[in-house]
PDB file of N, CA and C in Angstrom:
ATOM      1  N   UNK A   1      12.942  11.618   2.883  1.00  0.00           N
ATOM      2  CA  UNK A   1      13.512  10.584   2.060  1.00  0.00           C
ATOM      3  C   UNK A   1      13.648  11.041   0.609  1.00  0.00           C
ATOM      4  N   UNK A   2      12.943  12.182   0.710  1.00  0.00           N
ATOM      5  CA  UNK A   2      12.958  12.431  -0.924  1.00  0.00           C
ATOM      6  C   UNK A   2      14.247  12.881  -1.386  1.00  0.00           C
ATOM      7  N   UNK A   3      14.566  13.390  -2.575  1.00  0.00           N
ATOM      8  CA  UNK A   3      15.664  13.980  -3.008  1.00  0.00           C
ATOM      9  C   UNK A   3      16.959  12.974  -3.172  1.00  0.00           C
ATOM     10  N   UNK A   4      16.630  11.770  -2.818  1.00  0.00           N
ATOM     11  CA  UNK A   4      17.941  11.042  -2.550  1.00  0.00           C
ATOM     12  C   UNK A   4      18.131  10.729  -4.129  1.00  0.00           C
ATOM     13  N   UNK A   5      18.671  10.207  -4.640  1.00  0.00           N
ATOM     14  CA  UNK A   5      19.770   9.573  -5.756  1.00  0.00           C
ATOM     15  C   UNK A   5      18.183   8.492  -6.509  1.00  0.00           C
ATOM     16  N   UNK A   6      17.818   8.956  -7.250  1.00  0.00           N
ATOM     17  CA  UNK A   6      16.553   7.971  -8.207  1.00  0.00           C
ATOM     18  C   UNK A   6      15.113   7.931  -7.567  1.00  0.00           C
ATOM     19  N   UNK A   7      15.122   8.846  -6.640  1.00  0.00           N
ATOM     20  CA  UNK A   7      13.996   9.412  -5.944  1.00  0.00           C
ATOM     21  C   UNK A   7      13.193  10.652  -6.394  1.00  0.00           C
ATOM     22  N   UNK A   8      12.160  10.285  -7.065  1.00  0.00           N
ATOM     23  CA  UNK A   8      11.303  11.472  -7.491  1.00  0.00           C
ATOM     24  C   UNK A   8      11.138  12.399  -6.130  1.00  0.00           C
ATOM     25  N   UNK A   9      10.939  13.729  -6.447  1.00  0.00           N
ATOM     26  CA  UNK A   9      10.254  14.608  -5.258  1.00  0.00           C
ATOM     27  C   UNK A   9       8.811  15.169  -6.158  1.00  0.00           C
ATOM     28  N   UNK A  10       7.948  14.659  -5.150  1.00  0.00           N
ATOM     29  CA  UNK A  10       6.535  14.699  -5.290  1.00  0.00           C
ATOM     30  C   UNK A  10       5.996  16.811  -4.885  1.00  0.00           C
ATOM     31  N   UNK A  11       5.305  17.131  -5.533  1.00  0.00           N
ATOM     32  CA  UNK A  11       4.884  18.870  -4.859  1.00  0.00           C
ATOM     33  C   UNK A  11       4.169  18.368  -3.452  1.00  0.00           C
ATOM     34  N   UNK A  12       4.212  19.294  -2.595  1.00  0.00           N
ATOM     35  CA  UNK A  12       3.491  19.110  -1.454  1.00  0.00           C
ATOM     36  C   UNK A  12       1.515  18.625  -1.394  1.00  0.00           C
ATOM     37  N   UNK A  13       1.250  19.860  -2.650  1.00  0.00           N
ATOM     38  CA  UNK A  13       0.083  19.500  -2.904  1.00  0.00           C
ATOM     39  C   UNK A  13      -0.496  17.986  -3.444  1.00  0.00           C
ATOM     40  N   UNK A  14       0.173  17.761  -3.901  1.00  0.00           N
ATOM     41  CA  UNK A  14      -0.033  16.543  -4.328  1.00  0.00           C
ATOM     42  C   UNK A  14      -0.129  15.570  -3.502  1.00  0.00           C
ATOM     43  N   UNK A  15       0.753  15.660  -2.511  1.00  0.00           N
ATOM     44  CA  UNK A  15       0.584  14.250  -1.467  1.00  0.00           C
ATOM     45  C   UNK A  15       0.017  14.783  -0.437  1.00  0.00           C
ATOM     46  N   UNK A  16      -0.670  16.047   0.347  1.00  0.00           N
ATOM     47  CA  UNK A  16      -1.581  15.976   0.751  1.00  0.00           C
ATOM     48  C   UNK A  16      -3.395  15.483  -0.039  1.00  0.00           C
ATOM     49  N   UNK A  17      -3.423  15.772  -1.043  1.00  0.00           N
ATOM     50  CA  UNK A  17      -4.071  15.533  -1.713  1.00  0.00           C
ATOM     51  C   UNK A  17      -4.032  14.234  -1.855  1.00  0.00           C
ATOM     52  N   UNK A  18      -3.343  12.964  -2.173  1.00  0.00           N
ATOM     53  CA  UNK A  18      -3.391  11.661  -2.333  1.00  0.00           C
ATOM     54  C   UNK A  18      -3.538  11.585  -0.476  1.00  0.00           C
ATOM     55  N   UNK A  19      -2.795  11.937   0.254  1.00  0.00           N
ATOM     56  CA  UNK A  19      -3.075  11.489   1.892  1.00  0.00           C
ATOM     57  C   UNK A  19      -4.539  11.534   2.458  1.00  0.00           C
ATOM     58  N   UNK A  20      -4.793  13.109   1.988  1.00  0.00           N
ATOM     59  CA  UNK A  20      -6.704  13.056   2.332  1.00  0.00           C
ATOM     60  C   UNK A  20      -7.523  12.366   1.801  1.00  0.00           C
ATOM     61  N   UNK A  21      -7.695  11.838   0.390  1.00  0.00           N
ATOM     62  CA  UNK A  21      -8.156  10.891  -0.011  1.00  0.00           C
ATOM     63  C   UNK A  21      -7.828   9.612   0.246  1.00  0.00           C
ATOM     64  N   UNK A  22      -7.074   9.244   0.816  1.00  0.00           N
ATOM     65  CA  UNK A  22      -6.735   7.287   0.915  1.00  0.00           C
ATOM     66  C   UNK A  22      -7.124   7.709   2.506  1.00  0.00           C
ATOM     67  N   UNK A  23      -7.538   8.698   3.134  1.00  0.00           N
ATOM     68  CA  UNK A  23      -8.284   9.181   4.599  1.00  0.00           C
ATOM     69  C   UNK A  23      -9.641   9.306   4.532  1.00  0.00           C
ATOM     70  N   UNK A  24      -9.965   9.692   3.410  1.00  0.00           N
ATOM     71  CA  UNK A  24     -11.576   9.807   3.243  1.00  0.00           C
ATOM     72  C   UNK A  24     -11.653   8.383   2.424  1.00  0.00           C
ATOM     73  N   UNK A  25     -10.999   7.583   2.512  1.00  0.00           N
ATOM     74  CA  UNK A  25     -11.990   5.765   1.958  1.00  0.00           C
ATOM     75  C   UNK A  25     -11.117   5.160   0.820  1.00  0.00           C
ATOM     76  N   UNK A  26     -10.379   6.296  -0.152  1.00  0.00           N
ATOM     77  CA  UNK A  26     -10.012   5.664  -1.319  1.00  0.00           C
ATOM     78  C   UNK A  26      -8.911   4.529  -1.126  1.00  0.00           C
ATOM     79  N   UNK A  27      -8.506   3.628  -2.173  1.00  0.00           N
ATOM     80  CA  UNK A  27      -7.500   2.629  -1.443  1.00  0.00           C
ATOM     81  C   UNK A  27      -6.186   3.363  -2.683  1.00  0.00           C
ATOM     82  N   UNK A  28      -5.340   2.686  -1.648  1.00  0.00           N
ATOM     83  CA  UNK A  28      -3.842   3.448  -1.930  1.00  0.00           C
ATOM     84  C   UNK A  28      -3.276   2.715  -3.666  1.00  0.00           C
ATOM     85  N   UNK A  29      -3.566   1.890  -3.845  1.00  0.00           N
ATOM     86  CA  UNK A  29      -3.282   1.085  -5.217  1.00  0.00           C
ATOM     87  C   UNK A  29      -4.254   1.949  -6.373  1.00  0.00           C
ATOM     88  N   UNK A  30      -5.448   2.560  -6.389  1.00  0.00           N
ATOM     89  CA  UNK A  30      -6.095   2.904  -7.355  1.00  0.00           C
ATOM     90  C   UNK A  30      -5.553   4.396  -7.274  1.00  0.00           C
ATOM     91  N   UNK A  31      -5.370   4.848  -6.244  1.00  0.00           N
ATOM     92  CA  UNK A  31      -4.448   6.488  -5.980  1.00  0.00           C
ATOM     93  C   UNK A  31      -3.100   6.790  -6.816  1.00  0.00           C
ATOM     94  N   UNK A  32      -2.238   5.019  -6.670  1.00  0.00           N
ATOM     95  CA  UNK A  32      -0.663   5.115  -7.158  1.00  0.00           C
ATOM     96  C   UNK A  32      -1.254   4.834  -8.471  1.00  0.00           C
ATOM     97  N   UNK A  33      -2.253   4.033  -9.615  1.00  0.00           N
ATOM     98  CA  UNK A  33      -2.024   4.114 -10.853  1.00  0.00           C
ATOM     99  C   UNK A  33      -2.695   5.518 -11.233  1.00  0.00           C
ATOM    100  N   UNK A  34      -3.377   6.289 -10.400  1.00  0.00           N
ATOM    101  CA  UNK A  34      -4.493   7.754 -11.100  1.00  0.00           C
ATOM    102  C   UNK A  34      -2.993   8.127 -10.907  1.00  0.00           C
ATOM    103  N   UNK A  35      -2.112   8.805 -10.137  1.00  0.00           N
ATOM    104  CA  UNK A  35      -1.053   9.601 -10.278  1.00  0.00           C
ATOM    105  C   UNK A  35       0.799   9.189 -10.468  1.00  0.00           C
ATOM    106  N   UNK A  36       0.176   7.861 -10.919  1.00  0.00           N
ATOM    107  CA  UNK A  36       1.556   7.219 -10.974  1.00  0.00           C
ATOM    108  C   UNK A  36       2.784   7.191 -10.507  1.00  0.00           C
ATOM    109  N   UNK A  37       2.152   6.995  -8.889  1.00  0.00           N
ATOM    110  CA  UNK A  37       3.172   7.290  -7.627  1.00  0.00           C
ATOM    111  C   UNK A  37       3.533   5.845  -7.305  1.00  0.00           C
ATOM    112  N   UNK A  38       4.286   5.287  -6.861  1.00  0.00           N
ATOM    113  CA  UNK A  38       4.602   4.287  -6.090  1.00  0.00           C
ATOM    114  C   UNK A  38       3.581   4.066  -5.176  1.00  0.00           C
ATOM    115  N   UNK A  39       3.404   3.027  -4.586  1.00  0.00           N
ATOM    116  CA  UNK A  39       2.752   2.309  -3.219  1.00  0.00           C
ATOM    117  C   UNK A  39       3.285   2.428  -2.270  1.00  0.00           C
ATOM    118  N   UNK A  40       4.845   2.454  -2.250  1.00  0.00           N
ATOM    119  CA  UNK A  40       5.653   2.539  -1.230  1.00  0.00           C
ATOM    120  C   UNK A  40       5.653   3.814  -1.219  1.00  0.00           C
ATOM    121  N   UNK A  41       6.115   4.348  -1.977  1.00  0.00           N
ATOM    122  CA  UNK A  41       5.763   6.285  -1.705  1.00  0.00           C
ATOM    123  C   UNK A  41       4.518   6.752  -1.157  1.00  0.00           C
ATOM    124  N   UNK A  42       3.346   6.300  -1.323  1.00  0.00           N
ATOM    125  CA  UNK A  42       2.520   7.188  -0.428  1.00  0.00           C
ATOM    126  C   UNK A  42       1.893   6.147   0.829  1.00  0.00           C
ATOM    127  N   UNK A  43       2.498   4.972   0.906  1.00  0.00           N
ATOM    128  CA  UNK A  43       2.698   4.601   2.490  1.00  0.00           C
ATOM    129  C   UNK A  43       3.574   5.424   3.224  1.00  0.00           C
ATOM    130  N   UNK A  44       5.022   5.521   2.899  1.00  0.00           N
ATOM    131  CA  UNK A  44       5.552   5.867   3.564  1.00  0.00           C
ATOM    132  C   UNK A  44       4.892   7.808   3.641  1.00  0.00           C
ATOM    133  N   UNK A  45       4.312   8.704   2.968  1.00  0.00           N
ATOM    134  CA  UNK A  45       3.616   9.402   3.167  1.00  0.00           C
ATOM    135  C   UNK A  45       2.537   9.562   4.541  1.00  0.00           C
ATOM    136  N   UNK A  46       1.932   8.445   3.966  1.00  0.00           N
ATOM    137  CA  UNK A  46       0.783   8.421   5.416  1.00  0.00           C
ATOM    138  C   UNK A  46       1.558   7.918   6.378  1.00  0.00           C
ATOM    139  N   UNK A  47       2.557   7.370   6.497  1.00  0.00           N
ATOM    140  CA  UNK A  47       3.645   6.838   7.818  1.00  0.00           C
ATOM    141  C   UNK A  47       4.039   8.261   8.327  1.00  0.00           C
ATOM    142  N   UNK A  48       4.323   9.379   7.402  1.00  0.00           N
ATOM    143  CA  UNK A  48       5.278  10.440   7.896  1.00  0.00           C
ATOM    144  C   UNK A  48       4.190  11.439   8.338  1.00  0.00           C
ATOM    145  N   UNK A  49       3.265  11.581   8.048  1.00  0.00           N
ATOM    146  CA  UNK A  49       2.103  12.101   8.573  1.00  0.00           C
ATOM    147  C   UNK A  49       1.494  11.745   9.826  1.00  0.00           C
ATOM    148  N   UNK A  50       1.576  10.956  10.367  1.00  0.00           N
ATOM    149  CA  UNK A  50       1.325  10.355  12.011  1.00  0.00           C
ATOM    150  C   UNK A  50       2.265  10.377  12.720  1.00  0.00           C
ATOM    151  N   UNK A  51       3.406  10.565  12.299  1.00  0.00           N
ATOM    152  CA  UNK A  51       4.451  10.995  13.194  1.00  0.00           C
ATOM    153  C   UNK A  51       5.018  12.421  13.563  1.00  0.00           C
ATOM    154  N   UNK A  52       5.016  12.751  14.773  1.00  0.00           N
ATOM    155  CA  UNK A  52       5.659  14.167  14.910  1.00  0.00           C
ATOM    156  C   UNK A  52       6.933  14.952  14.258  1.00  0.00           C
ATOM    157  N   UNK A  53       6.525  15.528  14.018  1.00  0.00           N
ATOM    158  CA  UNK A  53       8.059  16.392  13.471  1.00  0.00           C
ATOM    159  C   UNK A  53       8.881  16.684  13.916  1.00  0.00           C
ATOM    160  N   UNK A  54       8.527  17.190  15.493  1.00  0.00           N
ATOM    161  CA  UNK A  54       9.744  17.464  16.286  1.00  0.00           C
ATOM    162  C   UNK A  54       9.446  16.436  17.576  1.00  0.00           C
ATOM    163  N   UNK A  55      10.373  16.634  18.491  1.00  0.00           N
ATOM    164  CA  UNK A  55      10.506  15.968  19.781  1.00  0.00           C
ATOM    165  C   UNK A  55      10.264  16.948  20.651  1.00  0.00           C
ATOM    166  N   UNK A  56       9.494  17.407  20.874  1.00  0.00           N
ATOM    167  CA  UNK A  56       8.837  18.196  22.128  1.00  0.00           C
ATOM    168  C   UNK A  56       9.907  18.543  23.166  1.00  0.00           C
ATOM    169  N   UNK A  57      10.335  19.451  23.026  1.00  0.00           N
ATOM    170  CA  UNK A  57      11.828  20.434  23.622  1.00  0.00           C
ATOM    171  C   UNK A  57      10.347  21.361  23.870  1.00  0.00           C
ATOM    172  N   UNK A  58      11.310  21.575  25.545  1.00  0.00           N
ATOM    173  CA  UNK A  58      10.423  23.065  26.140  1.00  0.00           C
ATOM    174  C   UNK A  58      10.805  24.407  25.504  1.00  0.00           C
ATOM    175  N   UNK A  59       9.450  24.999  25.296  1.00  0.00           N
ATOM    176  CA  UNK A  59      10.123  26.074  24.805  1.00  0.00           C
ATOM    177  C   UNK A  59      10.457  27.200  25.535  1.00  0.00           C
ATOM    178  N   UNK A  60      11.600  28.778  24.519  1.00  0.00           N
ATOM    179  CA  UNK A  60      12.345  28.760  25.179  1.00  0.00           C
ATOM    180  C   UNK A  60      11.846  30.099  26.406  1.00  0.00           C
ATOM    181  N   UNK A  61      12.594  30.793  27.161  1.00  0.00           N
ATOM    182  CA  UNK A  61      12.283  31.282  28.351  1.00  0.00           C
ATOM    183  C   UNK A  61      12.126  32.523  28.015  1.00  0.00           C
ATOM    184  N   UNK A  62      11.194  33.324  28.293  1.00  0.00           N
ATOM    185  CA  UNK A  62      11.397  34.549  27.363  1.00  0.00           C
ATOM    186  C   UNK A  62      12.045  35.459  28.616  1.00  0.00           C
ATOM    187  N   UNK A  63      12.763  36.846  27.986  1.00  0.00           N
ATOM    188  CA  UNK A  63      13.140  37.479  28.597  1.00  0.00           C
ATOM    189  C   UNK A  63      12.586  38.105  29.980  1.00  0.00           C
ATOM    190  N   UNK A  64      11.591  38.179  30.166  1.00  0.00           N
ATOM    191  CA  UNK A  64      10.569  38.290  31.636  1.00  0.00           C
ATOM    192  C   UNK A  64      10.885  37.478  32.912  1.00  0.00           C
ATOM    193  N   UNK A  65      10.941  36.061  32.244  1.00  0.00           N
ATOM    194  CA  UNK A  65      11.098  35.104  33.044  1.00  0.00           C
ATOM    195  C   UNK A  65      12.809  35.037  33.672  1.00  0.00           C
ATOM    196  N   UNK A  66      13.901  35.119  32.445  1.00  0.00           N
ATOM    197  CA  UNK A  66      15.077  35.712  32.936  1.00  0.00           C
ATOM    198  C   UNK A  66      15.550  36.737  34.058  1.00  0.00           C
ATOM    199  N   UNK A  67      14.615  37.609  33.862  1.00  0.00           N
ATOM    200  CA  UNK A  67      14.573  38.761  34.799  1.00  0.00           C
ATOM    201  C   UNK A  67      14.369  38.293  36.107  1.00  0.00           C
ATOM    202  N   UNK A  68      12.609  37.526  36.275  1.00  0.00           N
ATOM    203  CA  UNK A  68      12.034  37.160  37.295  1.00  0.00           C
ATOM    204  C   UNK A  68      13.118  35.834  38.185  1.00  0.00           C
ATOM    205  N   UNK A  69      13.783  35.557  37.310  1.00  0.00           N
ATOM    206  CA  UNK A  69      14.559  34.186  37.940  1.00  0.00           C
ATOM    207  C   UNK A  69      15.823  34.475  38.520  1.00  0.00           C
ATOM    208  N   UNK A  70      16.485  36.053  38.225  1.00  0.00           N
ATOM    209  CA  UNK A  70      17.599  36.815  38.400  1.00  0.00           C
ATOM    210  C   UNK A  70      17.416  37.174  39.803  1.00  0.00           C
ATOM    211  N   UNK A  71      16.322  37.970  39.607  1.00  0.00           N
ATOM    212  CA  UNK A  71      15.676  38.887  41.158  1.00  0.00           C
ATOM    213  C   UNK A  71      15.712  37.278  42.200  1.00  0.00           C
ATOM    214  N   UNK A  72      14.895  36.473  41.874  1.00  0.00           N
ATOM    215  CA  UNK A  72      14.576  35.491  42.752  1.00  0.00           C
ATOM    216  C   UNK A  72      16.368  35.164  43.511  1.00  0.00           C
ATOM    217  N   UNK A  73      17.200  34.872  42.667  1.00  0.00           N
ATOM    218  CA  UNK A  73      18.083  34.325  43.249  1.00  0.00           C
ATOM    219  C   UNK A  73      19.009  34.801  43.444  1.00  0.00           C
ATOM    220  N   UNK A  74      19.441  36.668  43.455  1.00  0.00           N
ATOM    221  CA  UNK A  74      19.788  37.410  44.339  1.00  0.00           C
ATOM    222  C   UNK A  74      19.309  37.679  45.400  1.00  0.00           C
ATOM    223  N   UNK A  75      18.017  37.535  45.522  1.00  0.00           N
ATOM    224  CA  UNK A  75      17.304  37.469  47.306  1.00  0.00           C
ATOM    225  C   UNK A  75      17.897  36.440  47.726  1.00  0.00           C
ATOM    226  N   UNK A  76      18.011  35.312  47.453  1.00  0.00           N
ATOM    227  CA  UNK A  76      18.694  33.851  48.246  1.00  0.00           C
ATOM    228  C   UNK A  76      19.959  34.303  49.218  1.00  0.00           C
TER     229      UNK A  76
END
């Protein structure tokens, strides 16, 4: 979401750093006035952090297995 049009971009360090702490107890309102982040910015932080990044696609076949699947189905 970042980068858009009146959207600060936060360093990485930083919002792991505010994420592990509002994880170890701190509350998210005393976090946004120490670094003068939004509330909605580091919800939606800890929102994007529990969610996967990718969609679990098999991965891919390595060349061995190509081989082994070649042989198999010229014997057929």
């Amino acid at each position: 979401m970042s980068g858009k049009k009146g959207m600060k971009k936060y360093p990485a360090g930083i919002r792991e750093e505010v994420v592990s702490r509002i994880r170890a107890g701190e509350s998210q309102r005393a976090l946004s006035q120490e670094y003068g982040i939004s509330r909605w910015a580091i919800h939606c932080w800890l929102k994007e952090s529990v969610l996967p990044k990718t969609r679990g696609r098999k991965p891919a076949k390595t060349l061995a297995e190509y081989k082994y699947e070649n042989k198999r189905l010229k014997m057929e």
